[in-house]
PDB file of N, CA and C in Angstrom:
ATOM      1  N   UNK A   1      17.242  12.282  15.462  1.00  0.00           N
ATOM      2  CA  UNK A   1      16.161  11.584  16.085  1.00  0.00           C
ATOM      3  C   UNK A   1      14.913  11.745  15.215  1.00  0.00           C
ATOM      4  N   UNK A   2      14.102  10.848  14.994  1.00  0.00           N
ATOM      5  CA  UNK A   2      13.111  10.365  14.316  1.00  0.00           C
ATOM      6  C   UNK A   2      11.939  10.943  15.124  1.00  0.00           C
ATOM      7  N   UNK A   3      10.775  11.146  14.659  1.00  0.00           N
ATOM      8  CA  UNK A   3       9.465  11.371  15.339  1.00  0.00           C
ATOM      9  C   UNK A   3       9.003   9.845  15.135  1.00  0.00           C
ATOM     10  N   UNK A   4       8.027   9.802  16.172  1.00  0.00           N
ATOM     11  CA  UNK A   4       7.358   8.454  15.714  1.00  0.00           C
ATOM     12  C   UNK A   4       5.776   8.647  15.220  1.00  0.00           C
ATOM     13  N   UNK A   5       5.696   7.626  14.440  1.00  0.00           N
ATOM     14  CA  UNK A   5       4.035   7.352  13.905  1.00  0.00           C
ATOM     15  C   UNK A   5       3.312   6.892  15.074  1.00  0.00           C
ATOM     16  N   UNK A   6       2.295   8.020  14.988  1.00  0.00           N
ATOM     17  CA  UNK A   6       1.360   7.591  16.151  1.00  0.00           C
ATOM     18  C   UNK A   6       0.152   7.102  15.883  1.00  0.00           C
ATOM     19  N   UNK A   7      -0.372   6.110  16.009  1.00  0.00           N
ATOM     20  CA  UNK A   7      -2.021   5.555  15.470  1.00  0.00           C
ATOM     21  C   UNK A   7      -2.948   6.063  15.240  1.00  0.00           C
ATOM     22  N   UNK A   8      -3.766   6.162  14.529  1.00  0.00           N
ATOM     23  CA  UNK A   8      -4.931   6.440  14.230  1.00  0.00           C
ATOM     24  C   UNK A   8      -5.919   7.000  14.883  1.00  0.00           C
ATOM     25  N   UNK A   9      -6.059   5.738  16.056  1.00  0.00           N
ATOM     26  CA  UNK A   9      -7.445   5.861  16.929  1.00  0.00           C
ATOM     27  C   UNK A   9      -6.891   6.856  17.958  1.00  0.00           C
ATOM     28  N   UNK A  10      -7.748   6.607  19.269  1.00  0.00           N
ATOM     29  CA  UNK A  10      -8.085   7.828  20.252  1.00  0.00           C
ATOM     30  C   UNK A  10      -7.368   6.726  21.210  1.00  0.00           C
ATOM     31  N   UNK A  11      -5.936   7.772  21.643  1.00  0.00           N
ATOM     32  CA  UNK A  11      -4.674   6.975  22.533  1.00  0.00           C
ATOM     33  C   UNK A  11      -4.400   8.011  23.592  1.00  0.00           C
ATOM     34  N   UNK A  12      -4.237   7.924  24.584  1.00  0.00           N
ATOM     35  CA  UNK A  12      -3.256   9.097  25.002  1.00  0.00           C
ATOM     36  C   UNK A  12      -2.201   8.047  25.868  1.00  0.00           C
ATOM     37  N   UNK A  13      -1.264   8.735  25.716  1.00  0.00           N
ATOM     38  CA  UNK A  13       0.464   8.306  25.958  1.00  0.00           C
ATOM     39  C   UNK A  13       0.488   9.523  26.862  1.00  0.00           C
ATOM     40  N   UNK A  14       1.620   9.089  28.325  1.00  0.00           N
ATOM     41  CA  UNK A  14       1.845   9.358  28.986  1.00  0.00           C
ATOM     42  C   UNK A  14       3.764   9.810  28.686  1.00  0.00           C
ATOM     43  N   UNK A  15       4.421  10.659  28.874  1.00  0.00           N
ATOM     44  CA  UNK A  15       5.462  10.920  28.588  1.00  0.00           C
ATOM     45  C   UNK A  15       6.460  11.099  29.892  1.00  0.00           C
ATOM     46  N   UNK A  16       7.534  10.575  30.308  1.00  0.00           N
ATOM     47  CA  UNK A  16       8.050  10.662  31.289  1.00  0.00           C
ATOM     48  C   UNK A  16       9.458  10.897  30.950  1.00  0.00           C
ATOM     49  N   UNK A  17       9.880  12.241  31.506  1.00  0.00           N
ATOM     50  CA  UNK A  17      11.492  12.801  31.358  1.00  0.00           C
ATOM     51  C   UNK A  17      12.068  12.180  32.429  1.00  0.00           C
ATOM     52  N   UNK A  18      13.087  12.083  33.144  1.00  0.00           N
ATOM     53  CA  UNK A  18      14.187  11.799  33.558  1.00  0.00           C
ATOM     54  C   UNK A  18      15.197  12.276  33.397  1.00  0.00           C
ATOM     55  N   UNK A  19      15.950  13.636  34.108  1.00  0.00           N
ATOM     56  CA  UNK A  19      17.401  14.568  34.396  1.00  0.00           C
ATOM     57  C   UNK A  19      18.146  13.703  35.143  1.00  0.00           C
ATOM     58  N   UNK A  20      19.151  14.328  35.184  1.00  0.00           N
ATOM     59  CA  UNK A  20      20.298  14.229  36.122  1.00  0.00           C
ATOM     60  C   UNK A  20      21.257  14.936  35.939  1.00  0.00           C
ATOM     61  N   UNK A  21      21.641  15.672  37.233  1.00  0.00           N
ATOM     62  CA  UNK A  21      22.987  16.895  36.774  1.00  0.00           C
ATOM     63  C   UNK A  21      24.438  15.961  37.019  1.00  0.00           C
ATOM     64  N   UNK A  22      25.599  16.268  37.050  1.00  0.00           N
ATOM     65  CA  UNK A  22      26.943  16.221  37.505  1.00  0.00           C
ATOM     66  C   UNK A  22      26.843  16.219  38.743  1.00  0.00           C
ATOM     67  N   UNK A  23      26.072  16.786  39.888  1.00  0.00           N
ATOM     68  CA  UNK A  23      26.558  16.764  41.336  1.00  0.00           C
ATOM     69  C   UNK A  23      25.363  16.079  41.642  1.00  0.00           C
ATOM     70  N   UNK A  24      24.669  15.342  40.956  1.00  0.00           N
ATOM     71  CA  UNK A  24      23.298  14.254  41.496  1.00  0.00           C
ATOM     72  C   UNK A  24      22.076  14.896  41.696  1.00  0.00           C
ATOM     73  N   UNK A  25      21.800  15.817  41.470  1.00  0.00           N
ATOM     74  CA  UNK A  25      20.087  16.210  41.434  1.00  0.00           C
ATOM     75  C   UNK A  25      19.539  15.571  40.252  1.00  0.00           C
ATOM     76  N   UNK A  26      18.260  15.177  40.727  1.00  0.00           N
ATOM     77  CA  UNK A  26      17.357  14.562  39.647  1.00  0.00           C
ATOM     78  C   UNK A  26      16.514  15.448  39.732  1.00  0.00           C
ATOM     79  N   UNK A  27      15.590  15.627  38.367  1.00  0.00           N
ATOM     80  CA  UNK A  27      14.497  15.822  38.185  1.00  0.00           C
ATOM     81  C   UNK A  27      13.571  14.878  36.758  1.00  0.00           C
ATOM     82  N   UNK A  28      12.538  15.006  37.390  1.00  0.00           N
ATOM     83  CA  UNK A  28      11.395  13.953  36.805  1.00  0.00           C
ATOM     84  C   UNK A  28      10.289  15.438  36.135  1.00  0.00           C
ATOM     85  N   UNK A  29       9.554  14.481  35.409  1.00  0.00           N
ATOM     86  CA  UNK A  29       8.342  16.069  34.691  1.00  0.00           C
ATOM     87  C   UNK A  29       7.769  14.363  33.992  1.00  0.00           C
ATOM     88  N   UNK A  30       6.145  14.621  33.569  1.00  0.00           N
ATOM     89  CA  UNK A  30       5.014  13.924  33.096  1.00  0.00           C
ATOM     90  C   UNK A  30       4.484  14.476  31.858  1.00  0.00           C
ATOM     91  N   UNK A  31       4.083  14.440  30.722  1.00  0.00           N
ATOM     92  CA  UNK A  31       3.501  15.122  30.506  1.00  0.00           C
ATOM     93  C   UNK A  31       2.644  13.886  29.226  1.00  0.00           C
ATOM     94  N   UNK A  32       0.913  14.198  28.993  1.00  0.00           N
ATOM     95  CA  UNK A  32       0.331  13.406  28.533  1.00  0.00           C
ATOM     96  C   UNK A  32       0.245  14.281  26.757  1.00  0.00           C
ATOM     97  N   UNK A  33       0.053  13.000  26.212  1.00  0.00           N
ATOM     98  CA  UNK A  33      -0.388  13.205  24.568  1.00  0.00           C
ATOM     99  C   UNK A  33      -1.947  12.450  24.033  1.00  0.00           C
ATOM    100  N   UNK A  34      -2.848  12.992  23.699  1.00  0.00           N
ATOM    101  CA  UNK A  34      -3.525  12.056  23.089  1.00  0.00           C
ATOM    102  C   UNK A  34      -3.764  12.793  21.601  1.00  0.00           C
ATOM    103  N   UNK A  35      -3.606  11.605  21.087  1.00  0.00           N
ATOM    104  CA  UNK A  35      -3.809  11.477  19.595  1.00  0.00           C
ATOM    105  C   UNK A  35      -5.256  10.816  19.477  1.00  0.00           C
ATOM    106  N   UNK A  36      -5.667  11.390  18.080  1.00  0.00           N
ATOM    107  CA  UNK A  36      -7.107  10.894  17.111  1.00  0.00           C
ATOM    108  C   UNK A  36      -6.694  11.418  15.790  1.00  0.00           C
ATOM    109  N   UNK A  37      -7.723  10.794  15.037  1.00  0.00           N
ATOM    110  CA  UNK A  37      -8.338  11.331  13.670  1.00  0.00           C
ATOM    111  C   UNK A  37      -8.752  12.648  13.718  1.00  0.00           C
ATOM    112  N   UNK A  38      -9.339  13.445  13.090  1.00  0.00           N
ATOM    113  CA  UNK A  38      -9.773  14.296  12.934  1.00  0.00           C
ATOM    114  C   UNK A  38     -11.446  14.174  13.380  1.00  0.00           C
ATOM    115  N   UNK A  39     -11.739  13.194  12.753  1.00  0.00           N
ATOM    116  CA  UNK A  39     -13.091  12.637  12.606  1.00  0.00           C
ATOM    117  C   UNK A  39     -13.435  11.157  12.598  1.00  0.00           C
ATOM    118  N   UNK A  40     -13.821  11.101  13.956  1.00  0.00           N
ATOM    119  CA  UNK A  40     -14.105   9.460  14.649  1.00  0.00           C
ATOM    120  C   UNK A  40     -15.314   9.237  14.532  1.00  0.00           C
ATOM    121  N   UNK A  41     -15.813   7.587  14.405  1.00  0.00           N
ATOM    122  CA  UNK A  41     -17.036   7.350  14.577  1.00  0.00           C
ATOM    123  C   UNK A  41     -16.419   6.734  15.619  1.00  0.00           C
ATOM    124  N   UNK A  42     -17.413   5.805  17.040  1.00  0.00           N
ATOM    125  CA  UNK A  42     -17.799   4.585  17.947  1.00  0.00           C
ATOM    126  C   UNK A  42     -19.035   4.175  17.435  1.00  0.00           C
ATOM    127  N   UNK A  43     -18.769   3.060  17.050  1.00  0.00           N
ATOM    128  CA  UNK A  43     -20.071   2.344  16.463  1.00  0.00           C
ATOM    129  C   UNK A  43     -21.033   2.176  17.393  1.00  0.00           C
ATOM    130  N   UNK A  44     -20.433   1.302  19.161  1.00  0.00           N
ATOM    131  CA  UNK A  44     -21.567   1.117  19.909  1.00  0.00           C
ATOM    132  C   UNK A  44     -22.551   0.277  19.278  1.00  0.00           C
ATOM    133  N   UNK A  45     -22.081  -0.532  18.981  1.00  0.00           N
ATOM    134  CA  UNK A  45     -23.271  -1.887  18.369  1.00  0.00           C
ATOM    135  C   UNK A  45     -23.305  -3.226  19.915  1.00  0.00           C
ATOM    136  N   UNK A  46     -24.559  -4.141  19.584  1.00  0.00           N
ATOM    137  CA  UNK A  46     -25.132  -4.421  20.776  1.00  0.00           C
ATOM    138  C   UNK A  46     -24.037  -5.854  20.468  1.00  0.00           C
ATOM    139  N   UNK A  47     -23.863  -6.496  21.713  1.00  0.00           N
ATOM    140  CA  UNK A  47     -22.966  -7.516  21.573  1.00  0.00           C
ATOM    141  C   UNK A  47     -24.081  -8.841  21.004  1.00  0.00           C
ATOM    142  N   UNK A  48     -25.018  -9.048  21.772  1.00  0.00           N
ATOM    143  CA  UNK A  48     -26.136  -9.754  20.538  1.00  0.00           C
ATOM    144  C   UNK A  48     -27.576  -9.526  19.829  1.00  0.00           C
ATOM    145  N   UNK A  49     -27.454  -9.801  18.911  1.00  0.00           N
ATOM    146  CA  UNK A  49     -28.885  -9.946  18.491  1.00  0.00           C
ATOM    147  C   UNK A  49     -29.744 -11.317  17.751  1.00  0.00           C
ATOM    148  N   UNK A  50     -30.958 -11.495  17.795  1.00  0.00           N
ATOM    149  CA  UNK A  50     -31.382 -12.294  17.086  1.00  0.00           C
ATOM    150  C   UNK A  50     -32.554 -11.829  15.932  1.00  0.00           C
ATOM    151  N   UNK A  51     -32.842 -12.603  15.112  1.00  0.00           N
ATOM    152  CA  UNK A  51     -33.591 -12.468  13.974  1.00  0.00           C
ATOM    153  C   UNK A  51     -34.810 -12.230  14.779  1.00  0.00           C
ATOM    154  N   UNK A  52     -36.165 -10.964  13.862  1.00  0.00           N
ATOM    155  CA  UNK A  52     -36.851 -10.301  14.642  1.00  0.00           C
ATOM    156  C   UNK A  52     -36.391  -8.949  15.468  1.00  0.00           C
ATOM    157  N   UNK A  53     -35.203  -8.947  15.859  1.00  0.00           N
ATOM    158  CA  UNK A  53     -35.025  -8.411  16.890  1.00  0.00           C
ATOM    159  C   UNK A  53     -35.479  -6.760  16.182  1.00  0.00           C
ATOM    160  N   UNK A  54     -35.791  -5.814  16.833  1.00  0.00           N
ATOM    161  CA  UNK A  54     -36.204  -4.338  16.001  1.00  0.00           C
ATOM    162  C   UNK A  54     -34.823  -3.567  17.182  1.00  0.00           C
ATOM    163  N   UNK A  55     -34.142  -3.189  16.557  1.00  0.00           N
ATOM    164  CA  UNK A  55     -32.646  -2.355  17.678  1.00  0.00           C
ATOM    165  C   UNK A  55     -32.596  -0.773  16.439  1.00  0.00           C
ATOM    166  N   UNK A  56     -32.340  -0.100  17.709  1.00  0.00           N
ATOM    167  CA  UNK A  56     -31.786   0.975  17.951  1.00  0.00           C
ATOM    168  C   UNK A  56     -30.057   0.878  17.871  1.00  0.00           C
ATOM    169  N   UNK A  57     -29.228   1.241  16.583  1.00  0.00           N
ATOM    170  CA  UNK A  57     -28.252   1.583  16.568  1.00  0.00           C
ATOM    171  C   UNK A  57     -27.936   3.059  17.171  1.00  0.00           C
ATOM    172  N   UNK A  58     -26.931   3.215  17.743  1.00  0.00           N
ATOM    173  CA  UNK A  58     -26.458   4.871  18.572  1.00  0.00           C
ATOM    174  C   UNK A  58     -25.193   5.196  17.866  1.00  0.00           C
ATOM    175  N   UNK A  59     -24.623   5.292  17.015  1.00  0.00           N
ATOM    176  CA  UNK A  59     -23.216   5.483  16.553  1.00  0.00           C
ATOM    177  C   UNK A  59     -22.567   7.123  16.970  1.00  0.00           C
ATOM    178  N   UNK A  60     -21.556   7.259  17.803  1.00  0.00           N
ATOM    179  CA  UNK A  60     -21.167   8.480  17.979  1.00  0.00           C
ATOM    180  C   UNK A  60     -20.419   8.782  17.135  1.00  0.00           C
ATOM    181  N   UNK A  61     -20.688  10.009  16.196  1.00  0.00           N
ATOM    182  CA  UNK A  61     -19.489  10.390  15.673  1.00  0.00           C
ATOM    183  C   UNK A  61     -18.826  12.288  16.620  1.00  0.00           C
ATOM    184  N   UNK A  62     -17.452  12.031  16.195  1.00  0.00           N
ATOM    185  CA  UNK A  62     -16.721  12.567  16.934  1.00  0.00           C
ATOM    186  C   UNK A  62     -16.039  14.033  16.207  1.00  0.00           C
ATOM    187  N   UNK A  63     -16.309  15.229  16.124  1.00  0.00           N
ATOM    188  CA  UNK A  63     -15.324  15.975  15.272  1.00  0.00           C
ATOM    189  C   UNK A  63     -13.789  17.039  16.192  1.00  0.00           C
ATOM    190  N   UNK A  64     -13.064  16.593  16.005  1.00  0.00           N
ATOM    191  CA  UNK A  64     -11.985  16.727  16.878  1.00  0.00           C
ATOM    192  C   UNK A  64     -10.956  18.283  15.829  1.00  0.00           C
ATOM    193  N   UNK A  65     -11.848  18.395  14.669  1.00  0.00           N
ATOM    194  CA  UNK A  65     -11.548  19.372  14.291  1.00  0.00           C
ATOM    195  C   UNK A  65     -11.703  20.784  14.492  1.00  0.00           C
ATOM    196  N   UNK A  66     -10.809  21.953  13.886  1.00  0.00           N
ATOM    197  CA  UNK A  66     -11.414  23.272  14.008  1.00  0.00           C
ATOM    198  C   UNK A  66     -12.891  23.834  13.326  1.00  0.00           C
ATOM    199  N   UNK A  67     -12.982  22.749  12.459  1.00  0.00           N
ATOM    200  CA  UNK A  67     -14.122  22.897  11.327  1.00  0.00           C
ATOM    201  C   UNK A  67     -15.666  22.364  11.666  1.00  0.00           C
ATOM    202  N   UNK A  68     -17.011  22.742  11.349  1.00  0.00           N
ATOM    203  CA  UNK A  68     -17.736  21.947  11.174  1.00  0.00           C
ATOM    204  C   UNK A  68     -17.643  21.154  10.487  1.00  0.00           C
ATOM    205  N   UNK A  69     -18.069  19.847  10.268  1.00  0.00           N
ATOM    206  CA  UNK A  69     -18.469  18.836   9.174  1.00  0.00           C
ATOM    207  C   UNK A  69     -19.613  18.354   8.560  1.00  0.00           C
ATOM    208  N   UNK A  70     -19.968  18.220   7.499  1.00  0.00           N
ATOM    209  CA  UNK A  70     -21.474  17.544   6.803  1.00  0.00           C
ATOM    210  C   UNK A  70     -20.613  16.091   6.675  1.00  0.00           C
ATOM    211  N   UNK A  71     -21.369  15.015   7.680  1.00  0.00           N
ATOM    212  CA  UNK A  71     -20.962  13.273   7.722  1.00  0.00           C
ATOM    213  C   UNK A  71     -22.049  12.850   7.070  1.00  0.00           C
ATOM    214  N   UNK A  72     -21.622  12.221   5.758  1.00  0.00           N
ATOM    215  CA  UNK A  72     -22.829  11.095   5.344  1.00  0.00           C
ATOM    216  C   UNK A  72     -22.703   9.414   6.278  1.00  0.00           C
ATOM    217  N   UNK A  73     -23.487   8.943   6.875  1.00  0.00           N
ATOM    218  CA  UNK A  73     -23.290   7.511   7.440  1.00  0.00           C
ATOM    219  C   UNK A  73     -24.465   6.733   6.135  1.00  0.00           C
ATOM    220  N   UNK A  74     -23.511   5.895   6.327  1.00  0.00           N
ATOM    221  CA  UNK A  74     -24.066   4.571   5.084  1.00  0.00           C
ATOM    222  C   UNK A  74     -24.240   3.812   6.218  1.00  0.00           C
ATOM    223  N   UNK A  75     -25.325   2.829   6.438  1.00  0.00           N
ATOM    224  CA  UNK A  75     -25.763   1.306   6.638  1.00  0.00           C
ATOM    225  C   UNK A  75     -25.176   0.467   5.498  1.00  0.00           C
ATOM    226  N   UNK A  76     -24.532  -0.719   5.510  1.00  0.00           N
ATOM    227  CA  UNK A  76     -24.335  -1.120   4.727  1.00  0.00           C
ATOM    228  C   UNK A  76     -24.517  -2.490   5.728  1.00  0.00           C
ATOM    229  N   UNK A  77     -25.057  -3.521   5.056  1.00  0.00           N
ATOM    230  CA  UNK A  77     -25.487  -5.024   5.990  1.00  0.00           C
ATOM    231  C   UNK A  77     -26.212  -6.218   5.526  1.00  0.00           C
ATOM    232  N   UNK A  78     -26.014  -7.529   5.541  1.00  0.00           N
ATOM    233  CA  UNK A  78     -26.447  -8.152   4.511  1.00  0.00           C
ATOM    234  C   UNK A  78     -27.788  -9.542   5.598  1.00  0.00           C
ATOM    235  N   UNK A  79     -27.835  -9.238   6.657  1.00  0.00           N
ATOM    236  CA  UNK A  79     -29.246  -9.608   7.485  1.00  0.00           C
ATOM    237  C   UNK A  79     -29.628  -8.917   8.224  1.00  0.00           C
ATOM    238  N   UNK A  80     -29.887  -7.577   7.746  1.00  0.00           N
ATOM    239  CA  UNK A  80     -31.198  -6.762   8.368  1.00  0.00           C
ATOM    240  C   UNK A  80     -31.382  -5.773   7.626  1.00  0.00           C
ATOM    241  N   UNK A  81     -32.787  -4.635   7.997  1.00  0.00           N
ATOM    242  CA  UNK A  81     -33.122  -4.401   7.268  1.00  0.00           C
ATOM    243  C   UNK A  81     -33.277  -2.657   7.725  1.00  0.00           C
ATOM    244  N   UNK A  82     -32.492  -1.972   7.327  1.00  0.00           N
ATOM    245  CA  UNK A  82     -32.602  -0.517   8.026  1.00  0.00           C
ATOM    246  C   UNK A  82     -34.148   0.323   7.489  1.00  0.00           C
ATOM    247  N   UNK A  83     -34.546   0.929   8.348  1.00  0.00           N
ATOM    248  CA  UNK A  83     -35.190   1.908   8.009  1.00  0.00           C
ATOM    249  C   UNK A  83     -34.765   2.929   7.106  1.00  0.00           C
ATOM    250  N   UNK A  84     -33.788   3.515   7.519  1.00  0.00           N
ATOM    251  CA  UNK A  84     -32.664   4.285   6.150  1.00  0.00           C
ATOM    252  C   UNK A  84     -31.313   3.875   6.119  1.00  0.00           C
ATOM    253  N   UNK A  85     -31.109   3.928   5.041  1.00  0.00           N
ATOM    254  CA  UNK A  85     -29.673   3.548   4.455  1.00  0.00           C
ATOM    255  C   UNK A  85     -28.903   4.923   4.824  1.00  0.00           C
ATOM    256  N   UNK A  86     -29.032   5.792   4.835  1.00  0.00           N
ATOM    257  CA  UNK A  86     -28.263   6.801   4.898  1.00  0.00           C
ATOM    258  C   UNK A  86     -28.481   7.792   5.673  1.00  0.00           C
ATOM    259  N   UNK A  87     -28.121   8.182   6.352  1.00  0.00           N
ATOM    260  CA  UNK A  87     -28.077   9.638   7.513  1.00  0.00           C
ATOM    261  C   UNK A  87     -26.927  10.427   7.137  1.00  0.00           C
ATOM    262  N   UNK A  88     -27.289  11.830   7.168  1.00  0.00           N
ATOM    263  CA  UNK A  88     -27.033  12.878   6.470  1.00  0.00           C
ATOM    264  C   UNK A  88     -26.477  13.897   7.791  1.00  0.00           C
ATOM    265  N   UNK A  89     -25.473  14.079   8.582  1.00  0.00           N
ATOM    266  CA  UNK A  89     -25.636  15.130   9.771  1.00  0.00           C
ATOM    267  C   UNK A  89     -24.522  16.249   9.547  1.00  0.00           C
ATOM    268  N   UNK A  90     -24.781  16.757  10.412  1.00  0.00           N
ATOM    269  CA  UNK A  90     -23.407  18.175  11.120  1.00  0.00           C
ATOM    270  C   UNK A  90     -23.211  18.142  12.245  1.00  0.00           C
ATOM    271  N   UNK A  91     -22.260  18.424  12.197  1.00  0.00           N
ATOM    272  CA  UNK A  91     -21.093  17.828  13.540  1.00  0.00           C
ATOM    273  C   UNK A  91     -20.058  19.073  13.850  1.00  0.00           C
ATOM    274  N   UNK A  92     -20.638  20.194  14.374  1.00  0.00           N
ATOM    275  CA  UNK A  92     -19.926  21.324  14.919  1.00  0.00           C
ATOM    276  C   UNK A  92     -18.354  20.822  15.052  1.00  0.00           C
ATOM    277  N   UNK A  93     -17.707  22.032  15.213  1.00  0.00           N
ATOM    278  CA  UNK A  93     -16.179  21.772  15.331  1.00  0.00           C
ATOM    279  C   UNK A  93     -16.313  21.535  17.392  1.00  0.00           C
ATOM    280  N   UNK A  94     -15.683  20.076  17.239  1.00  0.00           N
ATOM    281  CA  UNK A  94     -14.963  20.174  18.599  1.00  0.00           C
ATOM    282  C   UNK A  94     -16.277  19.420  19.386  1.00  0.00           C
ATOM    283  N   UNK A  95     -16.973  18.929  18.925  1.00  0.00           N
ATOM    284  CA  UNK A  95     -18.660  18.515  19.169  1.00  0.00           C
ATOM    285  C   UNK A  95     -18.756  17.012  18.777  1.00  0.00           C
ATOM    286  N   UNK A  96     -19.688  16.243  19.273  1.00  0.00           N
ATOM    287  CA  UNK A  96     -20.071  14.757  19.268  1.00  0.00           C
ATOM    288  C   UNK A  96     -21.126  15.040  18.601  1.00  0.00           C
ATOM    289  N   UNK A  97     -21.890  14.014  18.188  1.00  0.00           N
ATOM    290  CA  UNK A  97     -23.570  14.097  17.836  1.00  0.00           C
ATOM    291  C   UNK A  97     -23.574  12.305  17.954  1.00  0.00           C
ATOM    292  N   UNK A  98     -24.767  11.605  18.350  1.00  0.00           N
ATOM    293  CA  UNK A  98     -25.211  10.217  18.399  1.00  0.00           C
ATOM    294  C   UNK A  98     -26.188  10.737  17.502  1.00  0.00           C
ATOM    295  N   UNK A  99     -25.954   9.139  16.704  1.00  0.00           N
ATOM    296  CA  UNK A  99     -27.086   8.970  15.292  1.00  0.00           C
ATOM    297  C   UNK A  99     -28.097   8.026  15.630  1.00  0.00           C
ATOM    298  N   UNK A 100     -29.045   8.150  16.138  1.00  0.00           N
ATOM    299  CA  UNK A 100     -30.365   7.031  16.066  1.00  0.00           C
ATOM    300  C   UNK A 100     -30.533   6.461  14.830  1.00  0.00           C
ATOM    301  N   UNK A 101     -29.847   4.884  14.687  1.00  0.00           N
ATOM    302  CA  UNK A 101     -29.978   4.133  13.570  1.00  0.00           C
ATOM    303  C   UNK A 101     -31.204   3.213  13.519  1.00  0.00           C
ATOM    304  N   UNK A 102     -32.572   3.017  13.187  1.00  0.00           N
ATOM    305  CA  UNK A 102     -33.395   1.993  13.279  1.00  0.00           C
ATOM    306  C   UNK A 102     -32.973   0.851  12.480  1.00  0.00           C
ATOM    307  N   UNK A 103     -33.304  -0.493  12.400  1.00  0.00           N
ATOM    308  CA  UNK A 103     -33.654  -1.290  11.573  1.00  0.00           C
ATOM    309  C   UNK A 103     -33.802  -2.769  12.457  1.00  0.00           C
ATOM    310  N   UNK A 104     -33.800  -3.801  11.603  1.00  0.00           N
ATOM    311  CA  UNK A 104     -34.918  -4.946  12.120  1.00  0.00           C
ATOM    312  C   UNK A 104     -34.084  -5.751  11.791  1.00  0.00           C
ATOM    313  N   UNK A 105     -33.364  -7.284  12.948  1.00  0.00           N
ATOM    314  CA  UNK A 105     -33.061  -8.034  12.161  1.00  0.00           C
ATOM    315  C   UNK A 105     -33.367  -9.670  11.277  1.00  0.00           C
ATOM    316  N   UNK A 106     -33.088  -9.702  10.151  1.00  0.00           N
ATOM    317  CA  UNK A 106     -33.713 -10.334   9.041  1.00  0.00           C
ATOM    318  C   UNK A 106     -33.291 -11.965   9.629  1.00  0.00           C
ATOM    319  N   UNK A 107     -34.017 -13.212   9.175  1.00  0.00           N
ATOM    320  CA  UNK A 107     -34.021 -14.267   9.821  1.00  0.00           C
ATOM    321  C   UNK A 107     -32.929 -14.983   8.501  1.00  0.00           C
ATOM    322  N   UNK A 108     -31.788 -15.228   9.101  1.00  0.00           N
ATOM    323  CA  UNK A 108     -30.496 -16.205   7.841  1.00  0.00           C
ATOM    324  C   UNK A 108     -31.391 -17.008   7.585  1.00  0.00           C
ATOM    325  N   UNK A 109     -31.163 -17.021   6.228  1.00  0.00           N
ATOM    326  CA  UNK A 109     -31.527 -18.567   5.316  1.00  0.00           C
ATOM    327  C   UNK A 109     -30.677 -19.278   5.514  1.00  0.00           C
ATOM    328  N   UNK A 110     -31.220 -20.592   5.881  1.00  0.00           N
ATOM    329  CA  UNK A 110     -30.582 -22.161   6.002  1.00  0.00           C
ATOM    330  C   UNK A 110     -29.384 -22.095   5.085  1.00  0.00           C
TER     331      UNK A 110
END
């Protein structure tokens, strides 16, 4: 029997046994799995915006490890205009942190 590949993202699977003896007793048992990365972001971006608009990005990142982490976040975006390109954090083992992203967005050229 094979293990299976389990995805990436943040899943949990529910597992369900099923017995049965020779003289008909059943037994049933549950048991849950969730899988992740080690180290998740949720972007949490706004479903709209318009040109002008000044938004507050929140990006959670996630460390699901035993370790602390140093996360560099890049902005990378081609109509608006961040206040910083780059945020620099630490992210305790087993700990969230939300990143206050500023920037403004830029009006498309025709």
């Amino acid at each position: 029997m094979s293990i299976p590949v389990l995805p990436d993202n943040l899943t949990t699977w529910v597992l369900e046994s099923i017995v049965s003896t020779a003289d008909n007793k059943i037994g049933i048992s549950y048991e849950s799995v969730q899988t992740s990365l080690e180290l998740m972001l949720q972007d949490n971006l706004p479903r709209f915006v318009q040109y002008g608009d000044k938004i507050t990005l929140n990006p959670q990142v996630f460390n699901h490890s035993d370790k602390d982490q140093s996360v560099v976040l890049t902005l990378k975006n081609t109509h608006a205009t961040p206040a910083t390109q780059q945020e620099t954090i630490e992210v305790k083992a087993g700990e969230s942190v939300s990143v206050p992203l500023n920037l403004m967005i830029d009006e498309v050229p025709a």
